[in-house]
Protein backbone atom coordinates (compact mmCIF):
# COMPACT_ATOMS: atom_id res chain seq x y z
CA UNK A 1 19.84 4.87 26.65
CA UNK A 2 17.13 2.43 25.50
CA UNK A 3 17.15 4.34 21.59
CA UNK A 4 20.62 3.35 21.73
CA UNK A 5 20.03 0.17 22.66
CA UNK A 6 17.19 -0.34 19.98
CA UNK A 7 19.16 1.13 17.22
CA UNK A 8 22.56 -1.28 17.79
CA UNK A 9 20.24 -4.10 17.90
CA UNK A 10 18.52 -2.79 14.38
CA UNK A 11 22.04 -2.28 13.49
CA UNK A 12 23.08 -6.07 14.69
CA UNK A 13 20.14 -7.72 12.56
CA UNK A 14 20.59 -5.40 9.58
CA UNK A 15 24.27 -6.06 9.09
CA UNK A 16 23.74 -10.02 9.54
CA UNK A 17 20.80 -9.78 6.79
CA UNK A 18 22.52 -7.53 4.71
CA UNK A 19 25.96 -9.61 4.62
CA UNK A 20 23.39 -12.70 3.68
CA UNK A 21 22.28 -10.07 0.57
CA UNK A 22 26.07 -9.92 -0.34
CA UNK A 23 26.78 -13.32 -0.32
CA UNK A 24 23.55 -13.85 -2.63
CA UNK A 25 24.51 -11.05 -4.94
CA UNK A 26 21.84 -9.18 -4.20
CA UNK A 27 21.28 -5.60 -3.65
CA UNK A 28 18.28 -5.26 -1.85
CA UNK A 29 17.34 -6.25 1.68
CA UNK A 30 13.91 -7.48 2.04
CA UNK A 31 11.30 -8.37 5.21
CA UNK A 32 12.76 -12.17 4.70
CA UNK A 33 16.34 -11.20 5.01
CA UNK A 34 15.46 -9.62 8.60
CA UNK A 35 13.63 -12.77 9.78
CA UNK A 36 16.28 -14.72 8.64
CA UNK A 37 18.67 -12.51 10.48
CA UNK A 38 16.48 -13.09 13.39
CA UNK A 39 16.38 -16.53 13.68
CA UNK A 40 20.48 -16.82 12.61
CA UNK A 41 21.37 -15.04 15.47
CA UNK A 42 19.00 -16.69 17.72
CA UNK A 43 16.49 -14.55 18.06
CA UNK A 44 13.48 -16.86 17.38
CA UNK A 45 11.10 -16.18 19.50
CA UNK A 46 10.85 -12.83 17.77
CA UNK A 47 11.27 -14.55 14.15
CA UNK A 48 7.82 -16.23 13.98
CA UNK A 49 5.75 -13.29 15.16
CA UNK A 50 8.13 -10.76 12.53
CA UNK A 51 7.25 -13.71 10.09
CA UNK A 52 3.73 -13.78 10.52
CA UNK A 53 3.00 -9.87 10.75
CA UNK A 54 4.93 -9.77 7.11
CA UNK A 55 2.75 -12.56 5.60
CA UNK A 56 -0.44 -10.91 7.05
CA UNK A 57 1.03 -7.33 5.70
CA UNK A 58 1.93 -8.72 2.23
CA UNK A 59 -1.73 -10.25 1.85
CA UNK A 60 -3.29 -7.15 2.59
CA UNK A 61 -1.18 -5.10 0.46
CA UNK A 62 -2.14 -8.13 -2.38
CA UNK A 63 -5.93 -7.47 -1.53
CA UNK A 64 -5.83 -4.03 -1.61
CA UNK A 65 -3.89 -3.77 -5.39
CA UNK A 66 -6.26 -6.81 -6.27
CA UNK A 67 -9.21 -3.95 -5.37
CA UNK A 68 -7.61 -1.02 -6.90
CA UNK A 69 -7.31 -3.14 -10.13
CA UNK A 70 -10.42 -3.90 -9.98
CA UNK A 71 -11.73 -0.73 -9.49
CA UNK A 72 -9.57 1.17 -12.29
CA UNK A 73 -10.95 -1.44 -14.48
CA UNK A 74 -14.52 -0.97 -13.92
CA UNK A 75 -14.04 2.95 -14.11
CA UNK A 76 -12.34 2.28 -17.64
CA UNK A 77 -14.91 -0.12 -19.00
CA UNK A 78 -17.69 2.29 -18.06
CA UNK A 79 -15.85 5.22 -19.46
CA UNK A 80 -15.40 3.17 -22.65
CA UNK A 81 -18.93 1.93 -22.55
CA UNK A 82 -19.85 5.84 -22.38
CA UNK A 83 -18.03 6.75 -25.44
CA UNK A 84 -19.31 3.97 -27.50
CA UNK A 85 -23.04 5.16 -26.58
């Protein structure tokens, strides 16, 4: 009963962000078009925290590319520095 419950609310939010997608001519559905969702069809209180978790998540993710760059980039300029000597 309560998977049921948790998928027709997924289902509820998903169709509100996705019809928002349509209207904007856009294919994809992103992490904003949920909270959006959210708060549109007054479920706030849930909003802000869905909001905040994202914002948190997408920093990380940021930070961690930022350090794979960074890491690639040291491994190429010693492997070129190796060749060159």
């Amino acid at each position: 009963m309560m998977q049921e419950c948790v998928s027709e609310f997924i289902g509820f939010v998903t169709s509100e962000a996705s019809e928002k997608c349509r209207k904007e001519r856009r294919k994809t559905l992103n992490g904003d078009d949920m909270c959006w969702a959210m708060e549109a069809l007054g479920f706030d209180n849930y909003a802000g925290p869905l909001r905040r978790y994202l914002h948190r998540y997408r920093d990380f993710e940021g930070d961690k590319a930022n350090q794979d760059k960074a890491m690639n980039n040291s491994s190429v300029s010693k492997g070129v520095e190796q060749s060159l000597s």
